[in-house]
PDB file of N, CA and C in Angstrom:
ATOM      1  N   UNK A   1      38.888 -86.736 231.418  1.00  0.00           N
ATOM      2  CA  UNK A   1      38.433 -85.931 230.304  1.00  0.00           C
ATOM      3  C   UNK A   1      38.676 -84.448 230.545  1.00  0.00           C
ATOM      4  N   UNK A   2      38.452 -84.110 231.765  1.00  0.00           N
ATOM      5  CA  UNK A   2      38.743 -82.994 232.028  1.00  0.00           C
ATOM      6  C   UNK A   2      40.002 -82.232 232.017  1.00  0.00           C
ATOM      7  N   UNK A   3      41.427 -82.998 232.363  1.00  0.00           N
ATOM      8  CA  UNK A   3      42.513 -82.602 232.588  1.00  0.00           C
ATOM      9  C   UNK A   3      42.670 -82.756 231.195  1.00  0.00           C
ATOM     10  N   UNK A   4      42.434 -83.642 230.376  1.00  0.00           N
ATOM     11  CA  UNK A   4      42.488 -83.529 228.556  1.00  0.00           C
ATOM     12  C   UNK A   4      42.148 -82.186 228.051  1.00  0.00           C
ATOM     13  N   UNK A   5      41.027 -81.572 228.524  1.00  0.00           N
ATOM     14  CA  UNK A   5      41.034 -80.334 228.014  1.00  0.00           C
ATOM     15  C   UNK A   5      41.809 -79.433 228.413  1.00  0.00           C
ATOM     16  N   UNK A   6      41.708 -79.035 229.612  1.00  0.00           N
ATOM     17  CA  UNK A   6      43.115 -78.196 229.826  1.00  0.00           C
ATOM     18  C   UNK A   6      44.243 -78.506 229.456  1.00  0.00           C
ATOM     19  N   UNK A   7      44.467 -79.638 229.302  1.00  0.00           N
ATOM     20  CA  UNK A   7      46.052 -79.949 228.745  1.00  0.00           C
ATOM     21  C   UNK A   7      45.940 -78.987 227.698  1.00  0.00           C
ATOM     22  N   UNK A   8      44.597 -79.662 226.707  1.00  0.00           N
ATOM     23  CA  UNK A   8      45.191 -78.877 225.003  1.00  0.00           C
ATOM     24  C   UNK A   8      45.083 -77.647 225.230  1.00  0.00           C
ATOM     25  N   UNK A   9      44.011 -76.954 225.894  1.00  0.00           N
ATOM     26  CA  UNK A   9      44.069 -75.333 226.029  1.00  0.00           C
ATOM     27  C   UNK A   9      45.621 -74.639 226.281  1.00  0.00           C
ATOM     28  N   UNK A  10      46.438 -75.746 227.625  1.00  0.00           N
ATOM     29  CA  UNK A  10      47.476 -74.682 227.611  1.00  0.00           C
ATOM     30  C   UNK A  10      48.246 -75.096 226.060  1.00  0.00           C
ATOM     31  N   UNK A  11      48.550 -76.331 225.709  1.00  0.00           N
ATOM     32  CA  UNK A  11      49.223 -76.757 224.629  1.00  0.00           C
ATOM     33  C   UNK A  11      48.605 -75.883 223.868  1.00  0.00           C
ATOM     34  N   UNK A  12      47.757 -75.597 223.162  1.00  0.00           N
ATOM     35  CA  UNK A  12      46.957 -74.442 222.299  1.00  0.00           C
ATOM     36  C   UNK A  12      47.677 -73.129 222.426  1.00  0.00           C
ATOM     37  N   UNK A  13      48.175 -72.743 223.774  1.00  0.00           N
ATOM     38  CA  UNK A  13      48.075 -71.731 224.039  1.00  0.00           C
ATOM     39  C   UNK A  13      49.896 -71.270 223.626  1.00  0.00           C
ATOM     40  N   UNK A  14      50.190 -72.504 223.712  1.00  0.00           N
ATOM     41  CA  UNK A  14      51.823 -71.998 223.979  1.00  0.00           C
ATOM     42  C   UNK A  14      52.309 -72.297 222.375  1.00  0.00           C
ATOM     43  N   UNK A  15      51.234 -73.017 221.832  1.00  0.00           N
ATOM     44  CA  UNK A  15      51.897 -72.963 220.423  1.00  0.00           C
ATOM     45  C   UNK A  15      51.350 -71.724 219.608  1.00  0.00           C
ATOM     46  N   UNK A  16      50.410 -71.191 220.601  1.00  0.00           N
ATOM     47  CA  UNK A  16      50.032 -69.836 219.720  1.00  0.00           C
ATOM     48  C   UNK A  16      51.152 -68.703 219.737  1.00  0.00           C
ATOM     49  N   UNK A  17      51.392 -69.107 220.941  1.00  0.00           N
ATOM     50  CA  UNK A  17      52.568 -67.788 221.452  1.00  0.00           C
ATOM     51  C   UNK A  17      53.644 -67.907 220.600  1.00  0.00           C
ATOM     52  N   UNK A  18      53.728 -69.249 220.500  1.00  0.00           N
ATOM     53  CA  UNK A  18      55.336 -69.511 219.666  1.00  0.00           C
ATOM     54  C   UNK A  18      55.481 -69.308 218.533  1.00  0.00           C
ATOM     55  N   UNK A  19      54.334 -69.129 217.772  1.00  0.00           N
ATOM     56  CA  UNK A  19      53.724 -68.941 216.129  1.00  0.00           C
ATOM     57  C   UNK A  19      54.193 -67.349 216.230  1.00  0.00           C
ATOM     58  N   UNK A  20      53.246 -66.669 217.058  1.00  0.00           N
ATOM     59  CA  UNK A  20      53.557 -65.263 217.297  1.00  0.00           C
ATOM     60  C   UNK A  20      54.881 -64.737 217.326  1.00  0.00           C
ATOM     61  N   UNK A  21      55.557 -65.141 218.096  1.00  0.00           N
ATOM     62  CA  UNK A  21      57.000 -64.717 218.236  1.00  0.00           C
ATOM     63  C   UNK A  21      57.905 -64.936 216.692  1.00  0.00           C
ATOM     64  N   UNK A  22      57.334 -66.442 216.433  1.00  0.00           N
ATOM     65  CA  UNK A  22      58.177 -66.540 215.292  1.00  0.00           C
ATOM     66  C   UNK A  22      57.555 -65.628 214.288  1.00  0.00           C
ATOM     67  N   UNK A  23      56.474 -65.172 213.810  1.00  0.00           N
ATOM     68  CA  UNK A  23      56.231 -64.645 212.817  1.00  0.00           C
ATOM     69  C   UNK A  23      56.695 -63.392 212.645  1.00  0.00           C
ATOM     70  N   UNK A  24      56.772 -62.694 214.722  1.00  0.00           N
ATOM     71  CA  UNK A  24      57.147 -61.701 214.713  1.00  0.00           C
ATOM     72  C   UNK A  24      58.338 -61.082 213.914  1.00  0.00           C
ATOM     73  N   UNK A  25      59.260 -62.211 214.381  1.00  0.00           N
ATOM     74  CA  UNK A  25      61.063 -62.363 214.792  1.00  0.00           C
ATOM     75  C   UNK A  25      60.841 -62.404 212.935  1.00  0.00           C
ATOM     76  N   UNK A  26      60.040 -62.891 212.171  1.00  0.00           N
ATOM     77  CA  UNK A  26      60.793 -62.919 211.051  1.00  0.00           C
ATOM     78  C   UNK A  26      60.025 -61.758 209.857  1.00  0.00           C
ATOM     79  N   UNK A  27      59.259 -60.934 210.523  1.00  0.00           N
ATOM     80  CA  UNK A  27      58.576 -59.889 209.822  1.00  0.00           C
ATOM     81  C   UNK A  27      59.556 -58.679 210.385  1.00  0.00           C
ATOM     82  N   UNK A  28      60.103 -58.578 211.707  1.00  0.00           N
ATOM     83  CA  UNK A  28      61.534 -57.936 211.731  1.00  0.00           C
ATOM     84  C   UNK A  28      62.431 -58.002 210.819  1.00  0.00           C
ATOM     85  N   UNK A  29      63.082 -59.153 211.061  1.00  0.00           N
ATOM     86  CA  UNK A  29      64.402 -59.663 210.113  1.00  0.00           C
ATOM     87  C   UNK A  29      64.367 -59.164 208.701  1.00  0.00           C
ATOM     88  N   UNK A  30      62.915 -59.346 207.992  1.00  0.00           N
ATOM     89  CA  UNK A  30      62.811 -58.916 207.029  1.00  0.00           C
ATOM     90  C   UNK A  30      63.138 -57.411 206.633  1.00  0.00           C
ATOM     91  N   UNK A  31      62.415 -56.939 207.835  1.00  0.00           N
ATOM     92  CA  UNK A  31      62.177 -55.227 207.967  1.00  0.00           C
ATOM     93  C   UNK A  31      63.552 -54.908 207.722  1.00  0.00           C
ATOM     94  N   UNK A  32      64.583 -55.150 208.280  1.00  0.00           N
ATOM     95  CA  UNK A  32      65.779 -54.850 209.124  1.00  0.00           C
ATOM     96  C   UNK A  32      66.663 -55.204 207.763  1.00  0.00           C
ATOM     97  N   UNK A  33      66.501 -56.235 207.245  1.00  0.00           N
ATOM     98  CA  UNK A  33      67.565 -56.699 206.144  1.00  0.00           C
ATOM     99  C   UNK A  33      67.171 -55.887 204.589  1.00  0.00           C
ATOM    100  N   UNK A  34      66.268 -55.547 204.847  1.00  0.00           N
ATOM    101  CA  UNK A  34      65.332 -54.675 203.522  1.00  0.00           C
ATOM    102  C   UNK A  34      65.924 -53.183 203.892  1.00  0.00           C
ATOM    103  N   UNK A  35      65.882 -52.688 205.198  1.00  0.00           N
ATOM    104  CA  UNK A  35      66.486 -51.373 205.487  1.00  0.00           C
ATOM    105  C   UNK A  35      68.032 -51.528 205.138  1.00  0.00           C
ATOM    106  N   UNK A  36      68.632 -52.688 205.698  1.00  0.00           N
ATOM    107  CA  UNK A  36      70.313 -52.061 205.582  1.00  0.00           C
ATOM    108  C   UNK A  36      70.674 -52.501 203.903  1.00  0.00           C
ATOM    109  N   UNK A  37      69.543 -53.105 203.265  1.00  0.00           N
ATOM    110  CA  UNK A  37      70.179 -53.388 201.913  1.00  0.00           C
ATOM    111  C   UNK A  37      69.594 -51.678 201.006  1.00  0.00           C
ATOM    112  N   UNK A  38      68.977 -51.202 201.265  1.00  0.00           N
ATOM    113  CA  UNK A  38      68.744 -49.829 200.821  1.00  0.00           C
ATOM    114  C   UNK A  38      69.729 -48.428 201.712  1.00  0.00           C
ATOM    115  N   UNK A  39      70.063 -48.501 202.516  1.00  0.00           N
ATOM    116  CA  UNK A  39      71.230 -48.068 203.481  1.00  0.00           C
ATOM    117  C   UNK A  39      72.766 -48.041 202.377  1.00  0.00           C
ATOM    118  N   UNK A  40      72.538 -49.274 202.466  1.00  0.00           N
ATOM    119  CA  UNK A  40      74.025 -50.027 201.394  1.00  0.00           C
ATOM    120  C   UNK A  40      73.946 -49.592 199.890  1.00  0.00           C
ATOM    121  N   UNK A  41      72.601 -49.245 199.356  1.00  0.00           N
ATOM    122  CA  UNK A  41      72.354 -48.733 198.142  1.00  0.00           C
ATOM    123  C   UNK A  41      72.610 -47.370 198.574  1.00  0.00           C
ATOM    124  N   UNK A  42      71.641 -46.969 199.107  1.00  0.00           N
ATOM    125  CA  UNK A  42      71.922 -45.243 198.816  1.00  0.00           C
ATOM    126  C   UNK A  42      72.710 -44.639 200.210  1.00  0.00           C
ATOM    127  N   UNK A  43      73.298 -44.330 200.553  1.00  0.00           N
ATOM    128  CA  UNK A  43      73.962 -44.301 201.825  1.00  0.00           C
ATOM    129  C   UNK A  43      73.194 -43.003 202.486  1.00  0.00           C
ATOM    130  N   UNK A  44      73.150 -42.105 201.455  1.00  0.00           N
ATOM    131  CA  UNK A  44      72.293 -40.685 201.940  1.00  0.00           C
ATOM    132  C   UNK A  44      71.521 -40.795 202.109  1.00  0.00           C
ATOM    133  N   UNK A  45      70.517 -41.875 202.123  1.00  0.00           N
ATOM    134  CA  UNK A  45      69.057 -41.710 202.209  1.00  0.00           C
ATOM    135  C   UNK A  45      68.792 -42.446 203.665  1.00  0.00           C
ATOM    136  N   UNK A  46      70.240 -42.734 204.285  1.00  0.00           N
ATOM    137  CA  UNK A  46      69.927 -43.538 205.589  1.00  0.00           C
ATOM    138  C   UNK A  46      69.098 -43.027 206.671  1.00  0.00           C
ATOM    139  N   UNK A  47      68.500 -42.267 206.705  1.00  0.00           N
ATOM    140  CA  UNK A  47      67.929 -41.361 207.829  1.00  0.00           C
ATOM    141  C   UNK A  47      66.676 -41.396 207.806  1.00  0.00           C
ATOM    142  N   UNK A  48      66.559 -41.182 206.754  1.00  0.00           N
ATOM    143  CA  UNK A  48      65.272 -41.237 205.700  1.00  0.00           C
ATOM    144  C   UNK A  48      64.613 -43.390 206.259  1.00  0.00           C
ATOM    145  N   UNK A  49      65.020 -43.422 205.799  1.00  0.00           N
ATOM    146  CA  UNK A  49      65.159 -44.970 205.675  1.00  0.00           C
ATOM    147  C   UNK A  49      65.117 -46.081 207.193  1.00  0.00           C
ATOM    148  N   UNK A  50      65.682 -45.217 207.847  1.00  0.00           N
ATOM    149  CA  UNK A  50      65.589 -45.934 209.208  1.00  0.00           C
ATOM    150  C   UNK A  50      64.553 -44.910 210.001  1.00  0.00           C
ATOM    151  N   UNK A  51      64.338 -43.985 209.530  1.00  0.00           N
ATOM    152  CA  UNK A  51      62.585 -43.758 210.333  1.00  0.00           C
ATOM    153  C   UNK A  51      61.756 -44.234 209.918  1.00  0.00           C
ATOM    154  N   UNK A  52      61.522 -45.025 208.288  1.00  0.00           N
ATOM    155  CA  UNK A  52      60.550 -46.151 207.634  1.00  0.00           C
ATOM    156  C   UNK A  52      60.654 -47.077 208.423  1.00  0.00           C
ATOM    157  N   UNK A  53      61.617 -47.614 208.736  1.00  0.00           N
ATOM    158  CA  UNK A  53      61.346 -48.932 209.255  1.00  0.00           C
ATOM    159  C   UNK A  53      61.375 -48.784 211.083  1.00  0.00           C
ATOM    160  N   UNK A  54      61.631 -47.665 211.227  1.00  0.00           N
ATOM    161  CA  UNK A  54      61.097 -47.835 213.129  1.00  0.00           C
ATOM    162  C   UNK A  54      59.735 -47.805 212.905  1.00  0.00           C
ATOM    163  N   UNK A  55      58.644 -47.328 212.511  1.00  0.00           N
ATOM    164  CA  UNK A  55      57.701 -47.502 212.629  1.00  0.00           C
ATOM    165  C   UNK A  55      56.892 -48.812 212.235  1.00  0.00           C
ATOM    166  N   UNK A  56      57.245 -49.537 211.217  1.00  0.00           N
ATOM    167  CA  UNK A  56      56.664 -50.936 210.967  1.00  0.00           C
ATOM    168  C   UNK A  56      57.313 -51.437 212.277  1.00  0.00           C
ATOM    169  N   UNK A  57      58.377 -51.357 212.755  1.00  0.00           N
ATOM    170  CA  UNK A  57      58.601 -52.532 213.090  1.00  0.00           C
ATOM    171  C   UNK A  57      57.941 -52.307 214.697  1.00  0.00           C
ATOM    172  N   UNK A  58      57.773 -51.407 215.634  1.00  0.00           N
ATOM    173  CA  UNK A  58      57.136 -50.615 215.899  1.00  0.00           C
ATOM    174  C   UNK A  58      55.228 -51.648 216.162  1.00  0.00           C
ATOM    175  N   UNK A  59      54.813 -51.096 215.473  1.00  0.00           N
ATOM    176  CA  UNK A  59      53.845 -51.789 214.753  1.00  0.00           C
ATOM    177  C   UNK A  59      54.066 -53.542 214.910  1.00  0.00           C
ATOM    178  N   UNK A  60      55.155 -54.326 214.549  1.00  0.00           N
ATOM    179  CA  UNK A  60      54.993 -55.510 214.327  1.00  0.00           C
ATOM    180  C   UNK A  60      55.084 -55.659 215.922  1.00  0.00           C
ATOM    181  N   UNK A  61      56.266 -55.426 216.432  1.00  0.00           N
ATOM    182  CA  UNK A  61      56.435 -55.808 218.171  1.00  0.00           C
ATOM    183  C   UNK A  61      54.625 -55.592 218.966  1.00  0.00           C
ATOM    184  N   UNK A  62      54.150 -54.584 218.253  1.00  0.00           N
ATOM    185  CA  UNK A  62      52.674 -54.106 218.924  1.00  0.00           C
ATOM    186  C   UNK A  62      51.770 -55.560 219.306  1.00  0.00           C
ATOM    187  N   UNK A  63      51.676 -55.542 217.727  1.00  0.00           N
ATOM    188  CA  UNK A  63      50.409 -56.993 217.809  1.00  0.00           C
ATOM    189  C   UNK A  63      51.367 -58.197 218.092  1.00  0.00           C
ATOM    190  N   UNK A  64      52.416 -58.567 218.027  1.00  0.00           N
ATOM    191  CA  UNK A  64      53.115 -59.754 218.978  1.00  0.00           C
ATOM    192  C   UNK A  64      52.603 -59.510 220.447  1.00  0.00           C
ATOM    193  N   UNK A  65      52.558 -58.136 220.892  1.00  0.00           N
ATOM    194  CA  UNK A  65      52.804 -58.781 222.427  1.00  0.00           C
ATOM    195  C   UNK A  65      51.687 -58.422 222.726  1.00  0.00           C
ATOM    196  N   UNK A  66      50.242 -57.761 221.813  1.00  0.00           N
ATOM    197  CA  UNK A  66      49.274 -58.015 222.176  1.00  0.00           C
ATOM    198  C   UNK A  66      48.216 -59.551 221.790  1.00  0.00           C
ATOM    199  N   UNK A  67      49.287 -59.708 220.698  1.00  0.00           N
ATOM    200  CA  UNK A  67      48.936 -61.344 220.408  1.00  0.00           C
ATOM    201  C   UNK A  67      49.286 -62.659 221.808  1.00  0.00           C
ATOM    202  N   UNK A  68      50.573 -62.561 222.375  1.00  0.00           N
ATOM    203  CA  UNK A  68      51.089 -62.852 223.424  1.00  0.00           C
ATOM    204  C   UNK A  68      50.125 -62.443 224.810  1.00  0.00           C
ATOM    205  N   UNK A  69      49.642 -61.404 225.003  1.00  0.00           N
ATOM    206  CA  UNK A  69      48.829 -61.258 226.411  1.00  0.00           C
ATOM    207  C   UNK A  69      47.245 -61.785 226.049  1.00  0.00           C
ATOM    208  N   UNK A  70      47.100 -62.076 224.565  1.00  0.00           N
ATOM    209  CA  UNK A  70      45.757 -63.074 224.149  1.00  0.00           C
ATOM    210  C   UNK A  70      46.155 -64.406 224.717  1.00  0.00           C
ATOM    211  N   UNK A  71      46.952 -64.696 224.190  1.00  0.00           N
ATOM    212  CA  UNK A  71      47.375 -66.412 224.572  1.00  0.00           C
ATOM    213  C   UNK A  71      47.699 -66.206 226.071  1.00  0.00           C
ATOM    214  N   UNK A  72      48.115 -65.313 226.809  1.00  0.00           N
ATOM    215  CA  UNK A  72      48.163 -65.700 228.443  1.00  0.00           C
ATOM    216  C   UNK A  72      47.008 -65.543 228.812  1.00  0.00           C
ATOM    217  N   UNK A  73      45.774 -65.161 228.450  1.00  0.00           N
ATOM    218  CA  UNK A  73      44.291 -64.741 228.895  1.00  0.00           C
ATOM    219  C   UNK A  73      43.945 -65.980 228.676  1.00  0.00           C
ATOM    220  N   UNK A  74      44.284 -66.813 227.637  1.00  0.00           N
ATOM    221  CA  UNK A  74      43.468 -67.615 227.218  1.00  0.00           C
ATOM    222  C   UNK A  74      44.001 -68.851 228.095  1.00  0.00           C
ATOM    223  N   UNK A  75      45.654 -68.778 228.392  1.00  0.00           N
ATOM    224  CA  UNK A  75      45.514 -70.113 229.680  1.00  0.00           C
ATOM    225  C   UNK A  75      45.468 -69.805 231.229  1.00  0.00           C
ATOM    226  N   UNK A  76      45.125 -68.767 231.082  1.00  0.00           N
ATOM    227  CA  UNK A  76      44.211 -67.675 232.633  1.00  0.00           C
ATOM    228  C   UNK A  76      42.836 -68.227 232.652  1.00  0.00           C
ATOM    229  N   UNK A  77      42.311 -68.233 231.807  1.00  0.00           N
ATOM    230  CA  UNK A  77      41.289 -68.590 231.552  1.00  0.00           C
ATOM    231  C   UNK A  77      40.890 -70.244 231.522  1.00  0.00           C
ATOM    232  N   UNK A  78      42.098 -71.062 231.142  1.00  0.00           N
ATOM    233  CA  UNK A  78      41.465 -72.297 231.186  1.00  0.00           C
ATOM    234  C   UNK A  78      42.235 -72.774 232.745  1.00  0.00           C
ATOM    235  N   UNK A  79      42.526 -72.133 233.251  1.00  0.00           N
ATOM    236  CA  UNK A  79      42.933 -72.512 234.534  1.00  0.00           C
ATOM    237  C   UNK A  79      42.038 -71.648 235.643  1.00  0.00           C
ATOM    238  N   UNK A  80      41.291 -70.989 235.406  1.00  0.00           N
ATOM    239  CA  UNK A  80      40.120 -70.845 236.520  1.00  0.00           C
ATOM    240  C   UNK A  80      39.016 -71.800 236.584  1.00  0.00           C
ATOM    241  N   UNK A  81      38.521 -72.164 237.355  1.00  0.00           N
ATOM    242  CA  UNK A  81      37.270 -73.435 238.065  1.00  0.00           C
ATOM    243  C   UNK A  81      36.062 -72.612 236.791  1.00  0.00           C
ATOM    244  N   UNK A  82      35.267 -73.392 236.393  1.00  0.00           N
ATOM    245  CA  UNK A  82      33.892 -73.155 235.943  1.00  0.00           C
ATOM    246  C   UNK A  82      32.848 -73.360 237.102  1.00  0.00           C
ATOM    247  N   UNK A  83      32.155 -72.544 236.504  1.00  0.00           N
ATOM    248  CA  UNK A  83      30.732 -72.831 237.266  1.00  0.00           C
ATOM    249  C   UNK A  83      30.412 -74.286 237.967  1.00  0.00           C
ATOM    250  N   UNK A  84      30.331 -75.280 236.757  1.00  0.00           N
ATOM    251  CA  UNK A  84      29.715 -76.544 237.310  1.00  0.00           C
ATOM    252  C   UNK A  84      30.970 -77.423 237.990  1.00  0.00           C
ATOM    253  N   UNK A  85      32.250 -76.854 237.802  1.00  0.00           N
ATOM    254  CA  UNK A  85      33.344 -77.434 238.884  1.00  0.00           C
ATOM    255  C   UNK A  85      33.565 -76.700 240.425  1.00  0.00           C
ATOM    256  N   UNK A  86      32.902 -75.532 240.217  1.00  0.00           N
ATOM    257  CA  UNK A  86      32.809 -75.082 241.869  1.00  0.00           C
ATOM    258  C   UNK A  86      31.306 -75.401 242.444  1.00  0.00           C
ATOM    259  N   UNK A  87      30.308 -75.541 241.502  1.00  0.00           N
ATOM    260  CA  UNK A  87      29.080 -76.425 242.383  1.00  0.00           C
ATOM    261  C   UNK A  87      29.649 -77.904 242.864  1.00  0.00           C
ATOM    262  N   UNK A  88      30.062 -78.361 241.872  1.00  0.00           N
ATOM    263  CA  UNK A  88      30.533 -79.856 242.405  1.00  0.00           C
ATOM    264  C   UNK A  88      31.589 -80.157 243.670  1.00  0.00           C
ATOM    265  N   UNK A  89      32.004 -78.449 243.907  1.00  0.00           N
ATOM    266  CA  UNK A  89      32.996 -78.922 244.758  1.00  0.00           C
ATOM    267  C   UNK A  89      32.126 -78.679 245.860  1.00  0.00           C
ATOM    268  N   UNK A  90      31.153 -77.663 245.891  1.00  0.00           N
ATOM    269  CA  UNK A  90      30.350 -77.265 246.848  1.00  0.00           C
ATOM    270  C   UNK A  90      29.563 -77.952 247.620  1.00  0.00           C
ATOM    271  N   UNK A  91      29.068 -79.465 246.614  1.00  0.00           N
ATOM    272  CA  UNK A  91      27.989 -80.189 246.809  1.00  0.00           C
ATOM    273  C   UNK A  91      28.972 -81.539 247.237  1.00  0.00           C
ATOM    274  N   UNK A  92      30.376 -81.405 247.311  1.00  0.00           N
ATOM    275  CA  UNK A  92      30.971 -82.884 247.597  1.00  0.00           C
ATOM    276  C   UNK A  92      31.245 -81.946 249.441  1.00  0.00           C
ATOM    277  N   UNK A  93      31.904 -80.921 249.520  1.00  0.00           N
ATOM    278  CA  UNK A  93      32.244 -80.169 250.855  1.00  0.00           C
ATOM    279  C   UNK A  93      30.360 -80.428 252.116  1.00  0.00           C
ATOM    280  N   UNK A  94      29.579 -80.041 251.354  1.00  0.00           N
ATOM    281  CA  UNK A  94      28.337 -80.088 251.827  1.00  0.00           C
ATOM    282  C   UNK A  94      28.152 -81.645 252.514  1.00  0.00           C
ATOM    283  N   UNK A  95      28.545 -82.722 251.673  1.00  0.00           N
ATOM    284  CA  UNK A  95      28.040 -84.290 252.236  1.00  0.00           C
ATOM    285  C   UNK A  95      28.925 -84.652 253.010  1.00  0.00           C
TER     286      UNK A  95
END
């Protein structure tokens, strides 16, 4: 029962990450294909236009990889001993 839970925690954990990345990767793409199709419209305004989008995107990479060091905390976390698994180990070392 026990190794069941950690299983899903890391499984939990790595499909969180992977959600993250992808949502990231495609709130970029968007960014990026929205900039060069206004680039391609107004050509003069390119300057203009690509300092709009360094900052979202900027911004999106932010909470990915602070979304990403959540999900490594969280299988940091299910891979340290609990309380009542280091008494038990304490009380099997003791007999």
């Amino acid at each position: 029962m026990e190794l069941t839970f950690i299983g899903m925690g890391y499984l939990g954990a790595g499909i969180g990450a992977g959600l993250v990345l992808i949502g990231a990767a495609y709130g970029i793409g968007r960014l990026a294909s929205s900039a060069l199709e206004g680039t391609a419209r107004q050509p003069e305004a390119a300057n203009a236009i690509r300092t709009t989008m360094i900052i979202p995107a900027a911004l999106i990479e932010g909470i990915a990889l602070l979304a990403l060091v959540i999900c490594l905390l969280i299988v940091m976390n299910f891979g340290m001993p609990k309380e009542e698994q280091l008494s038990k180990v304490q009380t099997e070392q003791v007999k």
